[in-house]
PDB file of N, CA and C in Angstrom:
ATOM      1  N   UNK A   1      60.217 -40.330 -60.880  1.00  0.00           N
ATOM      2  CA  UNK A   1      61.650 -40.605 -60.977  1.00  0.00           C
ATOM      3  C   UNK A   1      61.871 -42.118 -61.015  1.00  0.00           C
ATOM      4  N   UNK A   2      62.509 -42.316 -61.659  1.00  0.00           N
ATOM      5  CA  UNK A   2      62.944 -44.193 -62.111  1.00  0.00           C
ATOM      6  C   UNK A   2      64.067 -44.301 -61.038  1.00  0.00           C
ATOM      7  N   UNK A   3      63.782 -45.435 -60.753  1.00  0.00           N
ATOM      8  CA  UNK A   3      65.089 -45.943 -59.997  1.00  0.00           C
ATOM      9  C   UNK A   3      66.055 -46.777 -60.553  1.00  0.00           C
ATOM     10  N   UNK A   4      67.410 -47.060 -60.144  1.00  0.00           N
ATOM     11  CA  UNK A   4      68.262 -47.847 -60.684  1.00  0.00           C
ATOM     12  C   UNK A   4      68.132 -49.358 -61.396  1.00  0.00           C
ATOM     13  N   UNK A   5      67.158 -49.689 -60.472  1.00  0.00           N
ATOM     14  CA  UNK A   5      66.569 -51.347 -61.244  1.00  0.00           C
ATOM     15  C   UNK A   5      66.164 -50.998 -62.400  1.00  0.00           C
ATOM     16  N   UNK A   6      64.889 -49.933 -62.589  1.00  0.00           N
ATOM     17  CA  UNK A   6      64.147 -49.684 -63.353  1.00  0.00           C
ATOM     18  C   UNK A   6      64.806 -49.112 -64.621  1.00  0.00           C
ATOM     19  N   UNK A   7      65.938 -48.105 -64.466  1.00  0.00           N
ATOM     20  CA  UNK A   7      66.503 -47.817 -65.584  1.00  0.00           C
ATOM     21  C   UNK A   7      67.550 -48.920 -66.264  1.00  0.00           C
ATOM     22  N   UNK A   8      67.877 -50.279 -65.492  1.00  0.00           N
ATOM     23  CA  UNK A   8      68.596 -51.147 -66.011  1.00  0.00           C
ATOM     24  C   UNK A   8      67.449 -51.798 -67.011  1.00  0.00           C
ATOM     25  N   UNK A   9      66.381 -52.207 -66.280  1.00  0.00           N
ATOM     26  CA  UNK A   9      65.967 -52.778 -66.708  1.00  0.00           C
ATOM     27  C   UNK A   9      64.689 -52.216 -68.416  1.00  0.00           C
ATOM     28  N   UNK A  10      65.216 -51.196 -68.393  1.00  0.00           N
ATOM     29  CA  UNK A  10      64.475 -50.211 -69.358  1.00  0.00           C
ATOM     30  C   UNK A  10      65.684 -50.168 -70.846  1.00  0.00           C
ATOM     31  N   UNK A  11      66.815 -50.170 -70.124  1.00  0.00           N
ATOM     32  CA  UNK A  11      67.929 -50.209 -70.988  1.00  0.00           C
ATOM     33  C   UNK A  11      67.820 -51.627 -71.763  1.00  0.00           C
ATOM     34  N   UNK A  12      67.930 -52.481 -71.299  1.00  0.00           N
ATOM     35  CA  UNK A  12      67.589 -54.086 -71.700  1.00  0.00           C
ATOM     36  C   UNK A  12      66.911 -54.136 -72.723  1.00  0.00           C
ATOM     37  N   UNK A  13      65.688 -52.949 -72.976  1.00  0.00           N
ATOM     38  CA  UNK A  13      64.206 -53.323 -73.085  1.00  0.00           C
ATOM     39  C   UNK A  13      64.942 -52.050 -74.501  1.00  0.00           C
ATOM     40  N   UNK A  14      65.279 -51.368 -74.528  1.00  0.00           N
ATOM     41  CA  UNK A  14      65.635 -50.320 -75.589  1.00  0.00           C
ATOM     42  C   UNK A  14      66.829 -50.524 -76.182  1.00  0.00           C
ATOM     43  N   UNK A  15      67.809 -51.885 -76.029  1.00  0.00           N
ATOM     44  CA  UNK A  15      68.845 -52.517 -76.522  1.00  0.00           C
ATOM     45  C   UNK A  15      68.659 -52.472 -77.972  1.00  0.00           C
ATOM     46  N   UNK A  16      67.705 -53.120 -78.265  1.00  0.00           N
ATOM     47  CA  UNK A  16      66.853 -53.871 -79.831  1.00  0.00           C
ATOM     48  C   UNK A  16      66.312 -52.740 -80.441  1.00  0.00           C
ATOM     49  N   UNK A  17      66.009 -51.129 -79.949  1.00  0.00           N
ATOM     50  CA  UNK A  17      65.530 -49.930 -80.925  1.00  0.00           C
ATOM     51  C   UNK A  17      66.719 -49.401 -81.817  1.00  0.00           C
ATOM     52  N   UNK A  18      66.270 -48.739 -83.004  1.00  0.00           N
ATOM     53  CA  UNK A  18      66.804 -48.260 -83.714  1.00  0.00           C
ATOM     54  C   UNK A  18      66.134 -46.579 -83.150  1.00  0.00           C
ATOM     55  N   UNK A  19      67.089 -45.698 -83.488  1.00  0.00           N
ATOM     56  CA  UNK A  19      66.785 -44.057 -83.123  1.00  0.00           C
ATOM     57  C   UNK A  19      65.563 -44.203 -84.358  1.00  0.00           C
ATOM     58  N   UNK A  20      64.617 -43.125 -83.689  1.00  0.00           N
ATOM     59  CA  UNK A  20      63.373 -42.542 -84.711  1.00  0.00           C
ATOM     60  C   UNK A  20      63.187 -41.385 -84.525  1.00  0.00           C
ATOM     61  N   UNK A  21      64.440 -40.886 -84.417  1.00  0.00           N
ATOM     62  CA  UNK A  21      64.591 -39.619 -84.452  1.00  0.00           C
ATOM     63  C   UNK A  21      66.090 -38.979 -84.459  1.00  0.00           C
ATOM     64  N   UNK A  22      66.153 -37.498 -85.400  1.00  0.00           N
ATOM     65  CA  UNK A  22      67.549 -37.412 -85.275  1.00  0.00           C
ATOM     66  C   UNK A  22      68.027 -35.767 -85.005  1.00  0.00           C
ATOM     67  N   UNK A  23      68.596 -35.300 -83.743  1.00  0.00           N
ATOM     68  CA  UNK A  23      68.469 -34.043 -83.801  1.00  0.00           C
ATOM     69  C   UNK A  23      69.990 -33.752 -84.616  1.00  0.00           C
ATOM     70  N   UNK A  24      69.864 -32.551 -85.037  1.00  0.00           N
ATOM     71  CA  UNK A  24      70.817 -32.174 -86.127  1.00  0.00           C
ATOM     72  C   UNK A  24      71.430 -30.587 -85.571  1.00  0.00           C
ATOM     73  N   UNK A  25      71.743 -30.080 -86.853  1.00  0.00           N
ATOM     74  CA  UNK A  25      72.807 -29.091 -86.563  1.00  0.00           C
ATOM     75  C   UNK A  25      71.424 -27.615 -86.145  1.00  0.00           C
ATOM     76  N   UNK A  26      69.960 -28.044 -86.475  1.00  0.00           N
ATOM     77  CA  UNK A  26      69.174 -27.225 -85.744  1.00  0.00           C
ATOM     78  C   UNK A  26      68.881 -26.867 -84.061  1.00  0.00           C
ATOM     79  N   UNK A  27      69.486 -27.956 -83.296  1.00  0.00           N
ATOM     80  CA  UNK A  27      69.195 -28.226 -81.751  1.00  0.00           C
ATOM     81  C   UNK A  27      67.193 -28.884 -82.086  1.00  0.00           C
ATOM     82  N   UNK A  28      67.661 -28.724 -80.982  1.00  0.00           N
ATOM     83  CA  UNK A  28      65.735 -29.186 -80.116  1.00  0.00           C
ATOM     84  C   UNK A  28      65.014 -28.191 -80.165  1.00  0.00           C
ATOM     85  N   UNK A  29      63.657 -28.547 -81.032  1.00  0.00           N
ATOM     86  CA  UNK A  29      62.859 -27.032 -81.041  1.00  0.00           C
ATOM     87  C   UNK A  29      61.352 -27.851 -80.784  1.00  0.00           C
ATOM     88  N   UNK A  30      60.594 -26.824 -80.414  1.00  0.00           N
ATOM     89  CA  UNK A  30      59.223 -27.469 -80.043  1.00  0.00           C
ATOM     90  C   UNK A  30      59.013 -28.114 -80.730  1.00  0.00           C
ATOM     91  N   UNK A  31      58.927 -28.031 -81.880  1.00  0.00           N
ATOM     92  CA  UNK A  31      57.977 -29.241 -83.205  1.00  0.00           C
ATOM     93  C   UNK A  31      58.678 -30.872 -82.762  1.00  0.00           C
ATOM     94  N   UNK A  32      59.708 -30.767 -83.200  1.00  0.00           N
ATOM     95  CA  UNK A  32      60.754 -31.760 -82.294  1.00  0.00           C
ATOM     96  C   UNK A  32      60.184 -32.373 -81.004  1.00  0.00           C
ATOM     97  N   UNK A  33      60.103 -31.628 -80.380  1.00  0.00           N
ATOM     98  CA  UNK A  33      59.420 -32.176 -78.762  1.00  0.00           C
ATOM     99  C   UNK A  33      58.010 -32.719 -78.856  1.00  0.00           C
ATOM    100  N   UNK A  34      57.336 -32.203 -80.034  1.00  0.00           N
ATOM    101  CA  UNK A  34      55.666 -32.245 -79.569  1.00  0.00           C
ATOM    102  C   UNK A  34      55.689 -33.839 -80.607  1.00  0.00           C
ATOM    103  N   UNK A  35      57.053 -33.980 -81.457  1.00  0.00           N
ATOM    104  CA  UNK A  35      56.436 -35.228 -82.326  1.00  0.00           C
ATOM    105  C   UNK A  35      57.451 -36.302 -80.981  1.00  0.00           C
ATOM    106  N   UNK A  36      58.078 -35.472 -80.289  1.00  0.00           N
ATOM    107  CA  UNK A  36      58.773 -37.391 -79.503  1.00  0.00           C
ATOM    108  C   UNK A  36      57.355 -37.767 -78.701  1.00  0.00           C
ATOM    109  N   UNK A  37      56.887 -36.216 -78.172  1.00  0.00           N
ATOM    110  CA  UNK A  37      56.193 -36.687 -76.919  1.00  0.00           C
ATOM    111  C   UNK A  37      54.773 -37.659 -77.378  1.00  0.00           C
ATOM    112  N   UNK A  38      54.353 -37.614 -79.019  1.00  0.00           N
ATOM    113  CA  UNK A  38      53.359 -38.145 -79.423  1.00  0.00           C
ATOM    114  C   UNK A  38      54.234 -39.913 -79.539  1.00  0.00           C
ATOM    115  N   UNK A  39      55.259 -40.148 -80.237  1.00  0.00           N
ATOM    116  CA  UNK A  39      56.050 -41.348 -80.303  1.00  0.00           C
ATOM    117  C   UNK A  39      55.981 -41.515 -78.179  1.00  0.00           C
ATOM    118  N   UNK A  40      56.163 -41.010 -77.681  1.00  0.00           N
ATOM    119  CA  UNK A  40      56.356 -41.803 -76.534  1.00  0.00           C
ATOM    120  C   UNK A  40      55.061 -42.611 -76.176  1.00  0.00           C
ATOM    121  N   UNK A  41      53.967 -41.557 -76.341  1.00  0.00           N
ATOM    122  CA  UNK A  41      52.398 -42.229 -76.547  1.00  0.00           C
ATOM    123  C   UNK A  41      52.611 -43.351 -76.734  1.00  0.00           C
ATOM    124  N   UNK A  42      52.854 -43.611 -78.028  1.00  0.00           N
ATOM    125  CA  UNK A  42      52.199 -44.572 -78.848  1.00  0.00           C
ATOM    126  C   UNK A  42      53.263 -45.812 -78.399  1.00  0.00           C
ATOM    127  N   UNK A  43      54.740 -45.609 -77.968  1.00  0.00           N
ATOM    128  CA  UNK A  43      55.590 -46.369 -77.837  1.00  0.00           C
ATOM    129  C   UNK A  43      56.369 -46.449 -76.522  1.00  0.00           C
ATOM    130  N   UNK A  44      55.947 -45.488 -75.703  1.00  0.00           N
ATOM    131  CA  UNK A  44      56.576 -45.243 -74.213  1.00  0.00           C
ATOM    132  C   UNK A  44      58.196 -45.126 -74.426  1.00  0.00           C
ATOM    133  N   UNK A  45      58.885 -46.052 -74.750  1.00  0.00           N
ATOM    134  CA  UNK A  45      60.449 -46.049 -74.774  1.00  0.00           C
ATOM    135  C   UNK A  45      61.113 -45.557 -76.655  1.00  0.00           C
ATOM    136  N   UNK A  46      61.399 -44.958 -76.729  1.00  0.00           N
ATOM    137  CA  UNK A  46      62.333 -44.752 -77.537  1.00  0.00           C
ATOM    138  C   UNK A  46      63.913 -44.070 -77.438  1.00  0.00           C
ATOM    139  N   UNK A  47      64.335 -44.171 -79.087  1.00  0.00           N
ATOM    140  CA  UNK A  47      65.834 -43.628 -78.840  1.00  0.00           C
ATOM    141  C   UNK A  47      65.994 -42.127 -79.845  1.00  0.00           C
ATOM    142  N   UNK A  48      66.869 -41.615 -79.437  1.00  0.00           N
ATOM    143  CA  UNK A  48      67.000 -40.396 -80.451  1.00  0.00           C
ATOM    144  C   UNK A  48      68.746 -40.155 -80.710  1.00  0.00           C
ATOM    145  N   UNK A  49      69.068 -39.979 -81.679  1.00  0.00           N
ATOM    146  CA  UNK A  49      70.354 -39.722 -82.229  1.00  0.00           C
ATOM    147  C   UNK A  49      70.624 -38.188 -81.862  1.00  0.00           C
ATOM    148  N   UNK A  50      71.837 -38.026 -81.907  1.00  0.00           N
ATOM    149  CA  UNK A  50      72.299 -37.172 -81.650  1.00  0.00           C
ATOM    150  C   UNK A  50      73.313 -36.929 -83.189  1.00  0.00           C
ATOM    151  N   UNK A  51      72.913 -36.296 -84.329  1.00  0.00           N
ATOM    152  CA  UNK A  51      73.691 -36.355 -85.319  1.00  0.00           C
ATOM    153  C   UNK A  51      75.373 -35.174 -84.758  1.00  0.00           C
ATOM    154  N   UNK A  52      76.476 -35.606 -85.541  1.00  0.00           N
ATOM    155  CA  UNK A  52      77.766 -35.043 -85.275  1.00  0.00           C
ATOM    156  C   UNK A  52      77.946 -33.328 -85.801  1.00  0.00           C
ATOM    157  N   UNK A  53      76.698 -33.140 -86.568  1.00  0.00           N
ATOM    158  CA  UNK A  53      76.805 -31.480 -87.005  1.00  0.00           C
ATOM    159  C   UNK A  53      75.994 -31.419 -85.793  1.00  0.00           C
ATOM    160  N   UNK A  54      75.660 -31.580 -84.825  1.00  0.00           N
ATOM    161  CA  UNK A  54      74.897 -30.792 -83.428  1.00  0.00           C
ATOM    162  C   UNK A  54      76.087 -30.337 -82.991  1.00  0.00           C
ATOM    163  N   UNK A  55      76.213 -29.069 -82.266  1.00  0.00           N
ATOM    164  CA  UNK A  55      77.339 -28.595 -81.958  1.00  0.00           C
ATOM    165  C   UNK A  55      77.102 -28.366 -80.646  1.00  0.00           C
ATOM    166  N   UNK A  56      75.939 -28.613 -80.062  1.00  0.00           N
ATOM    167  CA  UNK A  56      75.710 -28.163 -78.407  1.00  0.00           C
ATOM    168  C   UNK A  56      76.015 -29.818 -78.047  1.00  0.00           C
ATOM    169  N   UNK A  57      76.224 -29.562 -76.555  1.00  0.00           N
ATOM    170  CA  UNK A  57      76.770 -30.040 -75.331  1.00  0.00           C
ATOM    171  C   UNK A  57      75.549 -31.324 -75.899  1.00  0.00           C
ATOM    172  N   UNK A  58      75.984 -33.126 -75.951  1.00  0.00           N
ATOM    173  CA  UNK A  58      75.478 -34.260 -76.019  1.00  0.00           C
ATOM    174  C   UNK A  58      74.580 -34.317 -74.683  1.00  0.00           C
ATOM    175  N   UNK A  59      75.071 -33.685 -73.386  1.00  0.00           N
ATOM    176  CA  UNK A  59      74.130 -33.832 -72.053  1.00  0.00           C
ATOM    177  C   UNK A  59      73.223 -32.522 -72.087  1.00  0.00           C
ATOM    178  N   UNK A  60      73.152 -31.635 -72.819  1.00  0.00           N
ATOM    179  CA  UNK A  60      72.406 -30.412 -72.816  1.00  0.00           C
ATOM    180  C   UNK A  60      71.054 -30.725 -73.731  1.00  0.00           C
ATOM    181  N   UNK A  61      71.600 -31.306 -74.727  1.00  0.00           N
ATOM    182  CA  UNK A  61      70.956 -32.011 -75.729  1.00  0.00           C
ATOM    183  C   UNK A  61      69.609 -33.244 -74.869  1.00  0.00           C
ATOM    184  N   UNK A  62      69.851 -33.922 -74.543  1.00  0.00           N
ATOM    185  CA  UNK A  62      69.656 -35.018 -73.420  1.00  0.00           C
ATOM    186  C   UNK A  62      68.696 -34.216 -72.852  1.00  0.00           C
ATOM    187  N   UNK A  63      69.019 -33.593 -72.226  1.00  0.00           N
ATOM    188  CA  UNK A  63      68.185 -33.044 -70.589  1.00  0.00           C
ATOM    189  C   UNK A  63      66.943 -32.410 -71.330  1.00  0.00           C
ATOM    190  N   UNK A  64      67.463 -31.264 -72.546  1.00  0.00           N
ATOM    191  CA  UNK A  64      66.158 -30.456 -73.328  1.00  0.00           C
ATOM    192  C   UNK A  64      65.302 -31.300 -73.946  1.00  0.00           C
ATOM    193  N   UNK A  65      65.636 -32.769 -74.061  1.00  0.00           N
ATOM    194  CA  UNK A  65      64.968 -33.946 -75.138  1.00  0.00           C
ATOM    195  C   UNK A  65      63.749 -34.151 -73.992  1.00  0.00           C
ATOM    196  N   UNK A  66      64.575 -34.972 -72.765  1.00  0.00           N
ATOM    197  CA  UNK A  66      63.584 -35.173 -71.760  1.00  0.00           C
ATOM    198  C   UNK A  66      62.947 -34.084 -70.976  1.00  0.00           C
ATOM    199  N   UNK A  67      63.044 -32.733 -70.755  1.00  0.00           N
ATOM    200  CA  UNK A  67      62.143 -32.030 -70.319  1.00  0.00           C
ATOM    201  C   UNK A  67      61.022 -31.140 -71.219  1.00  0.00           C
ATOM    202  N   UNK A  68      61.493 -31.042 -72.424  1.00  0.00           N
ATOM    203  CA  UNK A  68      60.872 -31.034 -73.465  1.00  0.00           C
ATOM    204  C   UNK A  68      59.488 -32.202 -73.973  1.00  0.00           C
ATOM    205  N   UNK A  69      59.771 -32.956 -73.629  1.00  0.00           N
ATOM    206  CA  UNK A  69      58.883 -34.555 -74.073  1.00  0.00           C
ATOM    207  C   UNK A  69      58.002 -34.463 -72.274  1.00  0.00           C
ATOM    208  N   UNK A  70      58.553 -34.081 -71.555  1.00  0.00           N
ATOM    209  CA  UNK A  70      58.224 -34.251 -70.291  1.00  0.00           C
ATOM    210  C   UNK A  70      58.333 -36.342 -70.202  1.00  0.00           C
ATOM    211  N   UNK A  71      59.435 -36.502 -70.428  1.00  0.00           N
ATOM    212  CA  UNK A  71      59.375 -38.007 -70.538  1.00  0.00           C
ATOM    213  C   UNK A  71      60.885 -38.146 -69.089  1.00  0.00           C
ATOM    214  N   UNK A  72      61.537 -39.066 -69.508  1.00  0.00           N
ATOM    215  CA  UNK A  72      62.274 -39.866 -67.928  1.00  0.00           C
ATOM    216  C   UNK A  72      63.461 -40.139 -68.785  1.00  0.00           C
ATOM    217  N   UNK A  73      64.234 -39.050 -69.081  1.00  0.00           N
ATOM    218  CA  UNK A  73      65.797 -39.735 -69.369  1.00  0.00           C
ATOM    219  C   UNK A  73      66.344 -41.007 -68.924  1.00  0.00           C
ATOM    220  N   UNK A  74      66.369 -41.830 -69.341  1.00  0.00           N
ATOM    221  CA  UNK A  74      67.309 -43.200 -68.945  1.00  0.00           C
ATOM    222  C   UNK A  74      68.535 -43.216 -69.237  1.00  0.00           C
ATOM    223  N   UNK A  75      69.027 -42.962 -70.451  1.00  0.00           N
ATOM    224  CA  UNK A  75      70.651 -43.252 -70.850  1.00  0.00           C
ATOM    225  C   UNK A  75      71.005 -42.052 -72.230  1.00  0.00           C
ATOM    226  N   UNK A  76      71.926 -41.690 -71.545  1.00  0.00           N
ATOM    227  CA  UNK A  76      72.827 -41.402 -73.001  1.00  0.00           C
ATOM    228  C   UNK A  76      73.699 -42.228 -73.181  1.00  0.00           C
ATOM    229  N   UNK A  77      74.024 -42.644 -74.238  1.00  0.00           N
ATOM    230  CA  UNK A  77      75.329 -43.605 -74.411  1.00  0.00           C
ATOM    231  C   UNK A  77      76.035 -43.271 -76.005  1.00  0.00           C
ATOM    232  N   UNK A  78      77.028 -42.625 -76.200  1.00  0.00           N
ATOM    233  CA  UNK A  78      77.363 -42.256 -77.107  1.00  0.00           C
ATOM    234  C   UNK A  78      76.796 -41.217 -77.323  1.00  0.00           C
ATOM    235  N   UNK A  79      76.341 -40.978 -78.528  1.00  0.00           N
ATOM    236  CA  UNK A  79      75.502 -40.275 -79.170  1.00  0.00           C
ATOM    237  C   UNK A  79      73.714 -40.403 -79.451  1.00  0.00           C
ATOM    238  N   UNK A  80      73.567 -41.676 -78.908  1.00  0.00           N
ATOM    239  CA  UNK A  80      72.263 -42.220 -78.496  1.00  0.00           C
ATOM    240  C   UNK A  80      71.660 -41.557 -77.194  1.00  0.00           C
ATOM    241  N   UNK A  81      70.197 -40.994 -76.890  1.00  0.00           N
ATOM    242  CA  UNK A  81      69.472 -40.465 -75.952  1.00  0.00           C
ATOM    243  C   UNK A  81      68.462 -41.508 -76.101  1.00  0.00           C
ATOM    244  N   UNK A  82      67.931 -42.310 -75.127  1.00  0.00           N
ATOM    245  CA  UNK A  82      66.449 -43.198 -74.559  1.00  0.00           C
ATOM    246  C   UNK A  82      66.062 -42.525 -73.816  1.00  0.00           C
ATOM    247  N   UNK A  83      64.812 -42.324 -73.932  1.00  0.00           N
ATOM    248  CA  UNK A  83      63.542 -41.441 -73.366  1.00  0.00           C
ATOM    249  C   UNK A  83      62.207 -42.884 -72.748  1.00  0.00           C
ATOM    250  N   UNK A  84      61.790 -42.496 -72.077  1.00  0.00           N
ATOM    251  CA  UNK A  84      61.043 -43.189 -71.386  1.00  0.00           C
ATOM    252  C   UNK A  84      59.830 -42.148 -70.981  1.00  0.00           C
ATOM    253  N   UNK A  85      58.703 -42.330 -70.990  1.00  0.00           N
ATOM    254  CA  UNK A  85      56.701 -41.965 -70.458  1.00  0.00           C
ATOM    255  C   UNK A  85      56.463 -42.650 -70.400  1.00  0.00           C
ATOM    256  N   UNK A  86      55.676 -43.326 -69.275  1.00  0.00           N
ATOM    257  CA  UNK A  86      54.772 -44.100 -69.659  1.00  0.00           C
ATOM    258  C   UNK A  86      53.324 -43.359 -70.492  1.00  0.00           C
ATOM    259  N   UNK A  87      52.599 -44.295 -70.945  1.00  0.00           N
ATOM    260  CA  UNK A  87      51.326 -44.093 -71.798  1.00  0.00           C
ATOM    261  C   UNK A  87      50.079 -44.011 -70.794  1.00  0.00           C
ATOM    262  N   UNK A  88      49.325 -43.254 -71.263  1.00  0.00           N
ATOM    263  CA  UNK A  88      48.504 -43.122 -70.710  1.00  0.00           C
ATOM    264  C   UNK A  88      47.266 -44.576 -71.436  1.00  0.00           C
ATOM    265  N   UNK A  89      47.433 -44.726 -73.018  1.00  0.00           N
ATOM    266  CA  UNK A  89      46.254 -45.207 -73.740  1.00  0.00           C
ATOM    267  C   UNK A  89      47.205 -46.322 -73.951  1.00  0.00           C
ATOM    268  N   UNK A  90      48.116 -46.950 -74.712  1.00  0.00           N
ATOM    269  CA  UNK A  90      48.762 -47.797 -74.572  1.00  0.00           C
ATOM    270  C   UNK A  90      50.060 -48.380 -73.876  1.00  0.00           C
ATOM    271  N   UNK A  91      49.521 -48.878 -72.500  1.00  0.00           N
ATOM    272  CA  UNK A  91      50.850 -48.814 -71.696  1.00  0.00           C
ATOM    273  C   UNK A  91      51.184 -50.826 -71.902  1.00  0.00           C
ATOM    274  N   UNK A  92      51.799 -50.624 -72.202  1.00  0.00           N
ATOM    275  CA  UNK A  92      52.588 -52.123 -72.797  1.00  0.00           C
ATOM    276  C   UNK A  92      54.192 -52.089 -71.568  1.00  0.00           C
ATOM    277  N   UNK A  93      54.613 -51.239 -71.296  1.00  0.00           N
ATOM    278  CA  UNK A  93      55.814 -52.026 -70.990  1.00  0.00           C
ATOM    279  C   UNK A  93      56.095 -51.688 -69.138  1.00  0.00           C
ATOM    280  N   UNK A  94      56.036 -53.015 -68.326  1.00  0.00           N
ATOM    281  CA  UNK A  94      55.670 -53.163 -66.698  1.00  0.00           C
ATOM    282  C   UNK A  94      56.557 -52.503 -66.105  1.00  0.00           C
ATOM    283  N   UNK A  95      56.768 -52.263 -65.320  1.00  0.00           N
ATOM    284  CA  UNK A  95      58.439 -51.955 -64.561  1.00  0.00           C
ATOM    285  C   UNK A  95      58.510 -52.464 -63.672  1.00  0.00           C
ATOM    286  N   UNK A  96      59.774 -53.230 -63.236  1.00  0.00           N
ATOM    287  CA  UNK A  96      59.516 -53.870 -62.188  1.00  0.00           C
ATOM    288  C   UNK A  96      59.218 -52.896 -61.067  1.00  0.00           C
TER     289      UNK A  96
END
């Protein structure tokens, strides 16, 4: 579990991403999950869109992203979801 420093300071750090990923009017389905959880690998922090034909709940969306990825929800903001793992093989980013 991240703590409050840690998710500020994670937000900071995921300011400068563009989404590399976009869930749509399909929802979240495994294939979906198994390619964030490989992007978290390789990148620990990313963002995911939430496109406007999704018709389920923006925080339902959210929660299935991160327990799905088995990664660390940090923020929804808008329509934007940041996901956070650390890496096991490339861990690049410290926490305080």
């Amino acid at each position: 579990m991240l703590t409050g420093k840690q998710k500020r300071f994670l937000r900071a750090q995921a300011h400068h991403l563009a989404p590399i990923f976009q869930v749509g009017k399909g929802g979240v389905n495994e294939n979906m999950t198994n390619q964030i959880k490989e992007a978290l690998e390789a990148r620990e922090l990313i963002k995911v869109a939430i496109l406007q034909n999704n018709l389920d709940d923006k925080h339902e969306v959210a929660e299935a992203l991160a327990a799905g990825a088995e990664a660390e929800l940090v923020q929804l903001i808008g329509h934007t979801v940041v996901l956070y793992k650390e890496s096991r093989e490339n861990k690049t980013i410290q926490l305080p």
